[in-house]
PDB file of N, CA and C in Angstrom:
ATOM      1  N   UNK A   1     -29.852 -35.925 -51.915  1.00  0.00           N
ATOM      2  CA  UNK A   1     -30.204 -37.042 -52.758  1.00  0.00           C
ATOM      3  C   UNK A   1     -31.608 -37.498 -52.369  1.00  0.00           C
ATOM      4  N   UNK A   2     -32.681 -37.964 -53.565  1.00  0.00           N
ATOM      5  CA  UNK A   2     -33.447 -38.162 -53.378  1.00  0.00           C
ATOM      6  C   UNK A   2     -33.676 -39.725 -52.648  1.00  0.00           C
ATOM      7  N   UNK A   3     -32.816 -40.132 -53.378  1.00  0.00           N
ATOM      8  CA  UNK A   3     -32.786 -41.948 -53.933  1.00  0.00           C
ATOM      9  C   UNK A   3     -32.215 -42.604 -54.716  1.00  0.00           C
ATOM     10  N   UNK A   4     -32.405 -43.995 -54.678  1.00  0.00           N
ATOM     11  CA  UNK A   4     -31.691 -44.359 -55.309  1.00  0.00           C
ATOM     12  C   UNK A   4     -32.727 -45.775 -56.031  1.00  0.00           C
ATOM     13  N   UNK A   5     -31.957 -46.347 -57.303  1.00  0.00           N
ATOM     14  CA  UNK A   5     -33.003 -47.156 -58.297  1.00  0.00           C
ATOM     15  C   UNK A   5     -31.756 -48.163 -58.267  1.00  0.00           C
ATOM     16  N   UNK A   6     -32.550 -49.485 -57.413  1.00  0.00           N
ATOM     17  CA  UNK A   6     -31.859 -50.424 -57.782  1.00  0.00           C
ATOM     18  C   UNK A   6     -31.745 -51.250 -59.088  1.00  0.00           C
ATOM     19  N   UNK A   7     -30.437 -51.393 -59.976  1.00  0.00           N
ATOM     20  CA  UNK A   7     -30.354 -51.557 -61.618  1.00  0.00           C
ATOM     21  C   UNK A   7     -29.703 -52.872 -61.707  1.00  0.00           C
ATOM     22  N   UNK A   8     -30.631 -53.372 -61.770  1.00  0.00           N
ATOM     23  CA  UNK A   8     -29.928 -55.430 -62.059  1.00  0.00           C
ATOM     24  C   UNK A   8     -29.671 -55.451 -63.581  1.00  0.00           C
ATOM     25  N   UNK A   9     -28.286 -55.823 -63.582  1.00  0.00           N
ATOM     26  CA  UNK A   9     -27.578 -56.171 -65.057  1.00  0.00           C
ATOM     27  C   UNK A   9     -26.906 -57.600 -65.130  1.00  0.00           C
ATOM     28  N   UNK A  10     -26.825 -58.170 -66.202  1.00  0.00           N
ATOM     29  CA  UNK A  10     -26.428 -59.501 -66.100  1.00  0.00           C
ATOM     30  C   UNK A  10     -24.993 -60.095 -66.729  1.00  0.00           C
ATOM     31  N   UNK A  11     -23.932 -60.199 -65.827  1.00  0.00           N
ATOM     32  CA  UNK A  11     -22.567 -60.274 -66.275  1.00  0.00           C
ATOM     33  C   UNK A  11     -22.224 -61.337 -66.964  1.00  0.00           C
ATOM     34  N   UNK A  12     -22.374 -61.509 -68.445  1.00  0.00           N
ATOM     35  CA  UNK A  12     -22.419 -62.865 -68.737  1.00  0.00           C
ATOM     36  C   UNK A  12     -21.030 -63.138 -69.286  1.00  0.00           C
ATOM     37  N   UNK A  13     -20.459 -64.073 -68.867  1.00  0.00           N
ATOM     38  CA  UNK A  13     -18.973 -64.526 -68.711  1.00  0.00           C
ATOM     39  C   UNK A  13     -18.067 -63.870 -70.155  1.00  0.00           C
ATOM     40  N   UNK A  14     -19.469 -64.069 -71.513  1.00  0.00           N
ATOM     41  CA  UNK A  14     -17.785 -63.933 -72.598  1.00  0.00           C
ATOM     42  C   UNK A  14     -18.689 -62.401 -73.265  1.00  0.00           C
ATOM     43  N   UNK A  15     -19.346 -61.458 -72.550  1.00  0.00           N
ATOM     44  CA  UNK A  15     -19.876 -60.469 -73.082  1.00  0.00           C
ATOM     45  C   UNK A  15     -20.385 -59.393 -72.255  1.00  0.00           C
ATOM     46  N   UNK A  16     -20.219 -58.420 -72.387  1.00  0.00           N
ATOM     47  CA  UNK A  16     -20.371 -56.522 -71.623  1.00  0.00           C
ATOM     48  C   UNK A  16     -21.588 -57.241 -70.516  1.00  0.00           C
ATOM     49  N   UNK A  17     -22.350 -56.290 -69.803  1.00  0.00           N
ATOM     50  CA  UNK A  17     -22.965 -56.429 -68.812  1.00  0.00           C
ATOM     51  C   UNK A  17     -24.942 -56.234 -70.020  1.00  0.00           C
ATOM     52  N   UNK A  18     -25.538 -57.269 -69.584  1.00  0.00           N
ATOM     53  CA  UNK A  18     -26.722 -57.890 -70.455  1.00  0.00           C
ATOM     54  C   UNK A  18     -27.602 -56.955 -69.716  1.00  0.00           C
ATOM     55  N   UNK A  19     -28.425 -55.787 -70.490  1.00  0.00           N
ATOM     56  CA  UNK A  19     -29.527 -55.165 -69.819  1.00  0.00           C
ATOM     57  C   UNK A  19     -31.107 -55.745 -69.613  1.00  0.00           C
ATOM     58  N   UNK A  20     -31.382 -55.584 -68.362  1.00  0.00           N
ATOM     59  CA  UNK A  20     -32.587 -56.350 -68.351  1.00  0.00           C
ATOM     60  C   UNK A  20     -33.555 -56.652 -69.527  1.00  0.00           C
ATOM     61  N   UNK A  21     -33.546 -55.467 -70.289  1.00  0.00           N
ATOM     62  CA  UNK A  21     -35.186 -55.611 -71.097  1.00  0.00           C
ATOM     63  C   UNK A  21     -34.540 -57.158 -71.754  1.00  0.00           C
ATOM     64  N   UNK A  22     -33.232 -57.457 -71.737  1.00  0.00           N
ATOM     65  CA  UNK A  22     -32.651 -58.549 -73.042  1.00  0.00           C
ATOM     66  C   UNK A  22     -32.758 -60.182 -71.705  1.00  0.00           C
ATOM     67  N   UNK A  23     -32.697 -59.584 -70.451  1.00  0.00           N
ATOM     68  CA  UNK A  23     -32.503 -60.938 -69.814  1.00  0.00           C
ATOM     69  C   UNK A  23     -34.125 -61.353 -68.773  1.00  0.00           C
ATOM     70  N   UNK A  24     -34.501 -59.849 -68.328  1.00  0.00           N
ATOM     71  CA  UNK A  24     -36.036 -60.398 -67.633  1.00  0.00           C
ATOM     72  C   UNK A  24     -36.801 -60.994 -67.925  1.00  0.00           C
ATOM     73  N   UNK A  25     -37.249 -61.247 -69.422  1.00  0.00           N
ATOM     74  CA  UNK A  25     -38.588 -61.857 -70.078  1.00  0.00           C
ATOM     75  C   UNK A  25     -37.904 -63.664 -70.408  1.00  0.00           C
ATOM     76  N   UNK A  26     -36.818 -63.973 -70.372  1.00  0.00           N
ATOM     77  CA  UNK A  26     -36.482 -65.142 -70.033  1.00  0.00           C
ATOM     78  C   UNK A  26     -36.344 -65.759 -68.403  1.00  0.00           C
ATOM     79  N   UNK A  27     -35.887 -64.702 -67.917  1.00  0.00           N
ATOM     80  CA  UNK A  27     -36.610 -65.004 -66.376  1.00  0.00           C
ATOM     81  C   UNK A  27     -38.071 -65.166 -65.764  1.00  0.00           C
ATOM     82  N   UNK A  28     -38.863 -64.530 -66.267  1.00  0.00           N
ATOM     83  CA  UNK A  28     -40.292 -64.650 -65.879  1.00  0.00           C
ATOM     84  C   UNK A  28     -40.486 -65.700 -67.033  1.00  0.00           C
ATOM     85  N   UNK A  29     -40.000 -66.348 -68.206  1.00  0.00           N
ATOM     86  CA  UNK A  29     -40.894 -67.388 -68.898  1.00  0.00           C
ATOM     87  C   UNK A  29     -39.966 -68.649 -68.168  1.00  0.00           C
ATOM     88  N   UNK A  30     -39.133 -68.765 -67.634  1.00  0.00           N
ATOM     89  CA  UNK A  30     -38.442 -69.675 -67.112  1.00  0.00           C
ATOM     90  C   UNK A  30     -39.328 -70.066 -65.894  1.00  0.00           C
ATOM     91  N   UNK A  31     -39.404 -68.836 -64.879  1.00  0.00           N
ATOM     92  CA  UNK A  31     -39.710 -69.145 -63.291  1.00  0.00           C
ATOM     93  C   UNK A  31     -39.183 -68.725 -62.731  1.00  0.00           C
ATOM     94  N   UNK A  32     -37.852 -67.970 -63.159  1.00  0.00           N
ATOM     95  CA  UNK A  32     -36.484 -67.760 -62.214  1.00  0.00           C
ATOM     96  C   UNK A  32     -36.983 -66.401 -61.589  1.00  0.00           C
ATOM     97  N   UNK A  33     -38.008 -65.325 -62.301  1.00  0.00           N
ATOM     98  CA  UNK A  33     -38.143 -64.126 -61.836  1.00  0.00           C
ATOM     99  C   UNK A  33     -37.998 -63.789 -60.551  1.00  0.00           C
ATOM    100  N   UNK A  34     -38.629 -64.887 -59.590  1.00  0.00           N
ATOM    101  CA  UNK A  34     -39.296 -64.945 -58.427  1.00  0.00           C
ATOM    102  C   UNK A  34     -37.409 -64.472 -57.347  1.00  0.00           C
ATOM    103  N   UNK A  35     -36.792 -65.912 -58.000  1.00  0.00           N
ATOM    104  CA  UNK A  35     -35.376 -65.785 -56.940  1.00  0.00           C
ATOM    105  C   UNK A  35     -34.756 -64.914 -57.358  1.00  0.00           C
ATOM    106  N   UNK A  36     -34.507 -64.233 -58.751  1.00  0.00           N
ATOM    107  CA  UNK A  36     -33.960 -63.205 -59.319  1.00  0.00           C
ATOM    108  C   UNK A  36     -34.471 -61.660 -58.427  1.00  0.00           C
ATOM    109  N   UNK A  37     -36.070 -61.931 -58.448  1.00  0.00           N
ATOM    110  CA  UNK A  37     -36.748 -60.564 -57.539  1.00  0.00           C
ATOM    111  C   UNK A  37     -35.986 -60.710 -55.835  1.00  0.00           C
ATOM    112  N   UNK A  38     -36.499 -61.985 -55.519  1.00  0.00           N
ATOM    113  CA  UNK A  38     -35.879 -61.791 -53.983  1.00  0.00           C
ATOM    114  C   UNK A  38     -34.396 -61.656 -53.858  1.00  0.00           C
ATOM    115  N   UNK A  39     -33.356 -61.971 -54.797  1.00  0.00           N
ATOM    116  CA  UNK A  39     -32.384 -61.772 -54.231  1.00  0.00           C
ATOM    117  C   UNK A  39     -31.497 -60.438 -54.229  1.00  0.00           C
ATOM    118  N   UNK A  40     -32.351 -59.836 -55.179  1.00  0.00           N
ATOM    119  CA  UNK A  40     -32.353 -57.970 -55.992  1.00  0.00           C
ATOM    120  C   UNK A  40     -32.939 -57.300 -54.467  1.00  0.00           C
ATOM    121  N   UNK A  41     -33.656 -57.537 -53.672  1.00  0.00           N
ATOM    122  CA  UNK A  41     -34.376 -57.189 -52.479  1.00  0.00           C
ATOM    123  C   UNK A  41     -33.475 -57.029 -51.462  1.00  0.00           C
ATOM    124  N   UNK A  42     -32.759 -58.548 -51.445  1.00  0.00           N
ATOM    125  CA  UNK A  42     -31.946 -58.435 -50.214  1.00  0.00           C
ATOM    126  C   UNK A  42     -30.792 -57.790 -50.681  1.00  0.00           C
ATOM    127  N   UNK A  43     -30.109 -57.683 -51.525  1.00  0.00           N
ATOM    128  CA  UNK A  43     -28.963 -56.857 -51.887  1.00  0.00           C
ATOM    129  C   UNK A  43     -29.181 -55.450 -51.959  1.00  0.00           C
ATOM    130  N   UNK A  44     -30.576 -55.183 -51.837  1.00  0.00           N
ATOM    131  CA  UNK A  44     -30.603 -53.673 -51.945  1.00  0.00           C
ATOM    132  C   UNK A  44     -30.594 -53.134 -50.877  1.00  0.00           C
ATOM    133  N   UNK A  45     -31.542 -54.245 -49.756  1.00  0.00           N
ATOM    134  CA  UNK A  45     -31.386 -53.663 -48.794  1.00  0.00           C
ATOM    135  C   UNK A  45     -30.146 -54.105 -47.487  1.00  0.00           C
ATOM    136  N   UNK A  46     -29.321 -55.053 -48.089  1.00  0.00           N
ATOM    137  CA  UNK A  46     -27.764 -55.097 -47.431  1.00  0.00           C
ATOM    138  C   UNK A  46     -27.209 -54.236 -48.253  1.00  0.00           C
ATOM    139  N   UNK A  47     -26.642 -53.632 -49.265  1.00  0.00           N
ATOM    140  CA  UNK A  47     -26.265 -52.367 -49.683  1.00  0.00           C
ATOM    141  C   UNK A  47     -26.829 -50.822 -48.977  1.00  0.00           C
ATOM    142  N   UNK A  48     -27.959 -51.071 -48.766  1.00  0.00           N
ATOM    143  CA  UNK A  48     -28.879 -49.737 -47.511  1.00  0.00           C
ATOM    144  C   UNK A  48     -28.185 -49.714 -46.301  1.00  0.00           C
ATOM    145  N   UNK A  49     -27.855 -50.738 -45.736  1.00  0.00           N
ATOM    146  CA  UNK A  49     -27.413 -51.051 -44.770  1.00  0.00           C
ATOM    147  C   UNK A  49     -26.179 -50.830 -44.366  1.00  0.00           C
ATOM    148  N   UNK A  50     -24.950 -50.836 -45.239  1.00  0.00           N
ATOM    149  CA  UNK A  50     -23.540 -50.401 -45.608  1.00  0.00           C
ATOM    150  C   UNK A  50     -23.541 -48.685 -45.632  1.00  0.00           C
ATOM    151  N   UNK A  51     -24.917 -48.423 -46.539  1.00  0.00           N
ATOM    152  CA  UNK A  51     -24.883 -46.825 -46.751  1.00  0.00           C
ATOM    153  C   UNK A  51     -25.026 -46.305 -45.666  1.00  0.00           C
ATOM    154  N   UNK A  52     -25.525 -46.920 -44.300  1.00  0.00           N
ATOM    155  CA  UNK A  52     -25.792 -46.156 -43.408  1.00  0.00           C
ATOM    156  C   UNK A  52     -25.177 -46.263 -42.055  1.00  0.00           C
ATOM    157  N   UNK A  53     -24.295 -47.555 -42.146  1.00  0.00           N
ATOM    158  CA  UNK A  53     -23.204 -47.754 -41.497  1.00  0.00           C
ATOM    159  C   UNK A  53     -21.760 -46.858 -42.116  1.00  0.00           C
ATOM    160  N   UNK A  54     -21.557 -45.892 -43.204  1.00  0.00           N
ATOM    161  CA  UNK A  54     -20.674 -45.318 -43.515  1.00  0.00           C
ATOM    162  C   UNK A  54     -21.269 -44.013 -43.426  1.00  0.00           C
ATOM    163  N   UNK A  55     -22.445 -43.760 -42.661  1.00  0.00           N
ATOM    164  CA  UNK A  55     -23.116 -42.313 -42.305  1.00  0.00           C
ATOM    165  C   UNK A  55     -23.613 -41.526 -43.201  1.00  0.00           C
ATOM    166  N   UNK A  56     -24.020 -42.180 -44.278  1.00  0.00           N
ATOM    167  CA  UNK A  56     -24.507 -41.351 -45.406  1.00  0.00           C
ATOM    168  C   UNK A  56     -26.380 -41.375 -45.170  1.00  0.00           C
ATOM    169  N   UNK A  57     -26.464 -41.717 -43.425  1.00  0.00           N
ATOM    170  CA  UNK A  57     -27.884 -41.395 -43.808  1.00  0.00           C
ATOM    171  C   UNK A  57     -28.974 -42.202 -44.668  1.00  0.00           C
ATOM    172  N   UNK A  58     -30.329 -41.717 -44.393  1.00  0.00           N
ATOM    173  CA  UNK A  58     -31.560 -42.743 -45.069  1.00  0.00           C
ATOM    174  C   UNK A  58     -31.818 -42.250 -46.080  1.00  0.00           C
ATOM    175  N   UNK A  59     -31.108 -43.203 -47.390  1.00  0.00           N
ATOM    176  CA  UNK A  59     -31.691 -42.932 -48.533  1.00  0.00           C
ATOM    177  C   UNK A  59     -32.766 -44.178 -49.155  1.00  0.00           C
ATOM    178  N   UNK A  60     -33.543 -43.578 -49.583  1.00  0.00           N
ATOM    179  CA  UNK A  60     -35.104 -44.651 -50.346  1.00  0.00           C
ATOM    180  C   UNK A  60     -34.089 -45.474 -51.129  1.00  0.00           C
ATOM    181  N   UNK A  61     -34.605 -46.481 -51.312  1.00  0.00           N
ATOM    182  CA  UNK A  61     -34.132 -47.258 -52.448  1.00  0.00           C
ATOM    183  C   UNK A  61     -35.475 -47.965 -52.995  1.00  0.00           C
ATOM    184  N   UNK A  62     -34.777 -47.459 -54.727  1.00  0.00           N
ATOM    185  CA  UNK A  62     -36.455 -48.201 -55.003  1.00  0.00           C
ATOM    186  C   UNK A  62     -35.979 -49.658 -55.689  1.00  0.00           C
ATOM    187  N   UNK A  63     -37.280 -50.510 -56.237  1.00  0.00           N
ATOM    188  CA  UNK A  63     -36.722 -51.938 -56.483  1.00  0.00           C
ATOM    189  C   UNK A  63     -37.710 -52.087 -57.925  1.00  0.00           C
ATOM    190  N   UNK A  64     -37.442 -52.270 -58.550  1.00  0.00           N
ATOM    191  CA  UNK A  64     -38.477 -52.283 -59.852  1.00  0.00           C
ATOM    192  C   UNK A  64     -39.369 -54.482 -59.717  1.00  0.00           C
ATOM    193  N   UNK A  65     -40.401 -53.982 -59.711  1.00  0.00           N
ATOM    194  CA  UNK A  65     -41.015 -55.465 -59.540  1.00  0.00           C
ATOM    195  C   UNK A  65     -41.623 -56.009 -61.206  1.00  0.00           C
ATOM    196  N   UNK A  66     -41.822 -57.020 -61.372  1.00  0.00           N
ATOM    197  CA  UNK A  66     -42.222 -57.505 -62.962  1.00  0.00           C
ATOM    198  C   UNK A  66     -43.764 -57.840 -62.692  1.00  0.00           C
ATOM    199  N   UNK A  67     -44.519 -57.975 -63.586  1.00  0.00           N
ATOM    200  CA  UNK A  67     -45.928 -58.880 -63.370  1.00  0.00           C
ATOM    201  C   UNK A  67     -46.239 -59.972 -62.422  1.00  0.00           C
ATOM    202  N   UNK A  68     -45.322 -60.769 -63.285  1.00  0.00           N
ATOM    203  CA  UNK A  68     -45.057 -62.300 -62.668  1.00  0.00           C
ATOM    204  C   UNK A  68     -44.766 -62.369 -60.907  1.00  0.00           C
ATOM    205  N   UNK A  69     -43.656 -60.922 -60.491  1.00  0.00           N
ATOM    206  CA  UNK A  69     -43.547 -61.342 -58.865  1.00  0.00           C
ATOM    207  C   UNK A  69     -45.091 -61.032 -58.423  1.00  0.00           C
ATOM    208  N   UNK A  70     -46.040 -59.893 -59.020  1.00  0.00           N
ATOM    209  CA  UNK A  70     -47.087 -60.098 -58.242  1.00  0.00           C
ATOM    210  C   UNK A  70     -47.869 -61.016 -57.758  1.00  0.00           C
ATOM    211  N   UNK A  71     -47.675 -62.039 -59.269  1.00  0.00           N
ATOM    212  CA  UNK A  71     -48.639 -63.174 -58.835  1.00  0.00           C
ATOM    213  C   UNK A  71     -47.953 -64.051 -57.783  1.00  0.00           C
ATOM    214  N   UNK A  72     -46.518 -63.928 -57.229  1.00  0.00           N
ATOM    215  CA  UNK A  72     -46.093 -64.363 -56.765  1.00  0.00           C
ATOM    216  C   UNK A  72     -46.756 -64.581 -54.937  1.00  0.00           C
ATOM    217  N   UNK A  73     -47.165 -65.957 -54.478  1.00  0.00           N
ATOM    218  CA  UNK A  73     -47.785 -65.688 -53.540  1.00  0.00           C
ATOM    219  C   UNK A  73     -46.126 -65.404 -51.938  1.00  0.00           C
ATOM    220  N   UNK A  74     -45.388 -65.393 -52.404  1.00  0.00           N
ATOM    221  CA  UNK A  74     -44.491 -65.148 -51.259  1.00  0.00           C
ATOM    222  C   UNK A  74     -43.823 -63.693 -51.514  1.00  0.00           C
ATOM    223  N   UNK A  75     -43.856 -63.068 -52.557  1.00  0.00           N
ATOM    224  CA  UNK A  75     -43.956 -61.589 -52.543  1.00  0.00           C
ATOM    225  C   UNK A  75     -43.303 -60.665 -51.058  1.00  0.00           C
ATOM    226  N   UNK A  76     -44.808 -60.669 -50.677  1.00  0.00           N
ATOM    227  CA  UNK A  76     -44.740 -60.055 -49.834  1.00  0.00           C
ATOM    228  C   UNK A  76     -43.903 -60.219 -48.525  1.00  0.00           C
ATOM    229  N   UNK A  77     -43.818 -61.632 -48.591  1.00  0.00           N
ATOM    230  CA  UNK A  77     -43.123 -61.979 -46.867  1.00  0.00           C
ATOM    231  C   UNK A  77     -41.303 -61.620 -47.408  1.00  0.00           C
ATOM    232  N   UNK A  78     -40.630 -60.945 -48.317  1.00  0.00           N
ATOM    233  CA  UNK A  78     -39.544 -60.881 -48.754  1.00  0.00           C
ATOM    234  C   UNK A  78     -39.073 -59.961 -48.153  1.00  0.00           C
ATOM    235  N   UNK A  79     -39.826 -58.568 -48.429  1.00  0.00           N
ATOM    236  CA  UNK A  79     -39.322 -57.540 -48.075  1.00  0.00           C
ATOM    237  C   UNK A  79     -39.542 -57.344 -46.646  1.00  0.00           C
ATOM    238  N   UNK A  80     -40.672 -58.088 -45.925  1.00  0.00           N
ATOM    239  CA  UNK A  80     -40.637 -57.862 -44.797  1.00  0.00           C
ATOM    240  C   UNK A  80     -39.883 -58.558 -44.125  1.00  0.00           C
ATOM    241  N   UNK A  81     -39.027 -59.683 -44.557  1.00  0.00           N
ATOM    242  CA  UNK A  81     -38.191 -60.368 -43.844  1.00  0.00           C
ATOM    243  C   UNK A  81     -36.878 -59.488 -43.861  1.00  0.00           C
ATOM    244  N   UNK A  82     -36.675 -59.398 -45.247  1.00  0.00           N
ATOM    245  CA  UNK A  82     -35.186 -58.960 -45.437  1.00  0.00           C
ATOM    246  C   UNK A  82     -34.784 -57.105 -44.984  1.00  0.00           C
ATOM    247  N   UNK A  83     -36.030 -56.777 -45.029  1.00  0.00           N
ATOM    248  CA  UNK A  83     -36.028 -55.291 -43.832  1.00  0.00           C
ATOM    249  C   UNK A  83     -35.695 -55.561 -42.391  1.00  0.00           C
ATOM    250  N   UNK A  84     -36.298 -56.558 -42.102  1.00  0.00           N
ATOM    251  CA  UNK A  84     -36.291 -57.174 -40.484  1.00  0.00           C
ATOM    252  C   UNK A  84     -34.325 -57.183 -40.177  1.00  0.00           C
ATOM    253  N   UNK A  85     -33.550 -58.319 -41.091  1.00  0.00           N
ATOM    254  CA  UNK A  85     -33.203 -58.804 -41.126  1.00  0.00           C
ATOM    255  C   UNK A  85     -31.596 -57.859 -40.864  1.00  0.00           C
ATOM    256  N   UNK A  86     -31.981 -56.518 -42.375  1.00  0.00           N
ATOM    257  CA  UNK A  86     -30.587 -55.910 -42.212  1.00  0.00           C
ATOM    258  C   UNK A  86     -31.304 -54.615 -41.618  1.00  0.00           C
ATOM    259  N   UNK A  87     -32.515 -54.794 -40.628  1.00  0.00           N
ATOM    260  CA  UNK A  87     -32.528 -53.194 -39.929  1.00  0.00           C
ATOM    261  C   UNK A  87     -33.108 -52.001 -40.449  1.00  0.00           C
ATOM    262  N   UNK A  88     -33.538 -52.131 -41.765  1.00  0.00           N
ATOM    263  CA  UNK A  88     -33.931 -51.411 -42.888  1.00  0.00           C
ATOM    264  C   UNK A  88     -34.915 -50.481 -42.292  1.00  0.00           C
ATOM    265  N   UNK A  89     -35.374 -49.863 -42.123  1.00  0.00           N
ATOM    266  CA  UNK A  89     -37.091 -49.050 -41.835  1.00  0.00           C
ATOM    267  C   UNK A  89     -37.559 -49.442 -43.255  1.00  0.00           C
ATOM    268  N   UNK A  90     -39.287 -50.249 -43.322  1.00  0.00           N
ATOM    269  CA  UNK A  90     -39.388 -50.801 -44.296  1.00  0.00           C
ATOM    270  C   UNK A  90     -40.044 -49.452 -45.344  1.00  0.00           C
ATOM    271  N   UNK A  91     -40.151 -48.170 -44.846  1.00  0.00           N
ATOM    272  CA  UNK A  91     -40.790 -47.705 -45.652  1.00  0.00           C
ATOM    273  C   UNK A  91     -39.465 -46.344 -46.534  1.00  0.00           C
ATOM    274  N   UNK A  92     -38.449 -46.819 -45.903  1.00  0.00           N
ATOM    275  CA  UNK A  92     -36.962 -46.406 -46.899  1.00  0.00           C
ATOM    276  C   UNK A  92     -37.133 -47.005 -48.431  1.00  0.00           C
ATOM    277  N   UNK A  93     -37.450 -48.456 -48.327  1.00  0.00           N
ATOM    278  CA  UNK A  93     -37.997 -49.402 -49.626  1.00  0.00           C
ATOM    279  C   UNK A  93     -39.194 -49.181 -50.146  1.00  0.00           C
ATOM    280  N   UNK A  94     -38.698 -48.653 -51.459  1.00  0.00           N
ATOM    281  CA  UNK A  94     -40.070 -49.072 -52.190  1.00  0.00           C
ATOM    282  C   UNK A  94     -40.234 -49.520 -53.572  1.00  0.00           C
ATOM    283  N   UNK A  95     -41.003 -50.343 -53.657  1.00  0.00           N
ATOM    284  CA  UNK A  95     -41.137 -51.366 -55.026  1.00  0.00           C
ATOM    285  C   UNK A  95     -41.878 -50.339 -55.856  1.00  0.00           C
ATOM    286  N   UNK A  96     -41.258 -50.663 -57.427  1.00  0.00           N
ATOM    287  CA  UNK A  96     -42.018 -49.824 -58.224  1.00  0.00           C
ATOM    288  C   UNK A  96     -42.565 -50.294 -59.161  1.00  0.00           C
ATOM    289  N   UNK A  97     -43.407 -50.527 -59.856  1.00  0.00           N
ATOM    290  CA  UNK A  97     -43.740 -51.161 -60.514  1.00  0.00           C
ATOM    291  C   UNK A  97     -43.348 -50.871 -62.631  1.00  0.00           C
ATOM    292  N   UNK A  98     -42.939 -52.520 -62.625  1.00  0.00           N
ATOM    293  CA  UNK A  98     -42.525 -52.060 -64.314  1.00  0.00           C
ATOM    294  C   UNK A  98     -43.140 -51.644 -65.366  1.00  0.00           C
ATOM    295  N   UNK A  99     -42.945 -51.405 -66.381  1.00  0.00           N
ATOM    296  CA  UNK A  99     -44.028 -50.902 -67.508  1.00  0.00           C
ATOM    297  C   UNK A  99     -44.593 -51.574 -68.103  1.00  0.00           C
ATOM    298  N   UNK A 100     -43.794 -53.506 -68.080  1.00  0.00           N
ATOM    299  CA  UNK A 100     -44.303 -54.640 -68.433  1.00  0.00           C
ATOM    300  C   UNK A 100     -45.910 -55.026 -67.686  1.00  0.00           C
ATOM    301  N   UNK A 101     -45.363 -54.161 -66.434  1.00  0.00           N
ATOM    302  CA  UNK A 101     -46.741 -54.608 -65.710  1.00  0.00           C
ATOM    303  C   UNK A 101     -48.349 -54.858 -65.948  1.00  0.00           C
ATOM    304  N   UNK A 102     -48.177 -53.939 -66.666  1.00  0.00           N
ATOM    305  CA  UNK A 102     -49.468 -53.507 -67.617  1.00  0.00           C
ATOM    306  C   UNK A 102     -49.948 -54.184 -68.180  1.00  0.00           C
ATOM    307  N   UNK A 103     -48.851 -54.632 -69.265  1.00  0.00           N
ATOM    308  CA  UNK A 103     -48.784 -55.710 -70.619  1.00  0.00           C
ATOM    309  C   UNK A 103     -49.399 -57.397 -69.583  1.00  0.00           C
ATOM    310  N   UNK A 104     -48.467 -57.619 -68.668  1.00  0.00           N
ATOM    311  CA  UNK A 104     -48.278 -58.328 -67.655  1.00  0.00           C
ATOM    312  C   UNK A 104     -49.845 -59.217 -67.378  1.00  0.00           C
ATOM    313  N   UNK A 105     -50.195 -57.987 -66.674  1.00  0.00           N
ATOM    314  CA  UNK A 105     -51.699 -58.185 -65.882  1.00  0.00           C
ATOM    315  C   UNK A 105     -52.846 -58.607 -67.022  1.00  0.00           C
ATOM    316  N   UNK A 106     -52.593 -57.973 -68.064  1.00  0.00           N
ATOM    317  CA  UNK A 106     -53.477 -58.592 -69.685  1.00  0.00           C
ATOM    318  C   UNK A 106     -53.444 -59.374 -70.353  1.00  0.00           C
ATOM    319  N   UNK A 107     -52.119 -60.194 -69.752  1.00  0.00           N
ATOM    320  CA  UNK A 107     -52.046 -61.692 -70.431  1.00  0.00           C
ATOM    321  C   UNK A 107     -52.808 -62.798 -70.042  1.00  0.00           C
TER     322      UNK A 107
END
């Protein structure tokens, strides 16, 4: 296995599981992107952490990031905390960047 792509979906109480393209762009016009990004971080990498306490070894996990976390000035101290935190080697993680990004950076 190469890796793995962490896939945030949104379980909304009276309907199937909500795919991002339908729930992210209300998160970044809200504000919420930011806690939505960090908490997608730490679950990926406490899920890393399970994978390798059941011996399956170092697999990458990637994390898809939006525009908006870039401008985000605490960004960065996330992943280095939450690597710290569950043991991670930080370079198992890697952020990828979205296709919005683009669009993103031109607004």
């Amino acid at each position: 296995m190469a890796g793995v792509e962490s896939l945030l979906r949104w379980q909304h109480p009276a309907e199937v599981l909500i795919a991002p393209a339908l729930f992210i762009p209300l998160a970044e016009e809200s504000g919420l992107i930011a806690g939505i990004g960090a908490w997608t971080i730490r679950e990926a990498c406490r899920q890393y952490q399970l994978w390798r306490a059941q011996g399956l070894g170092t697999i990458p996990v990637l994390i898809n990031l939006s525009a908006l976390q870039l401008r985000d000035d605490g960004l960065l101290a996330v992943p280095s905390e939450v690597t710290a935190r569950y043991d991670v080697p930080p370079d198992q993680i890697e952020l990828e960047l979205t296709e919005s990004l683009l669009v993103g950076l031109n607004a």
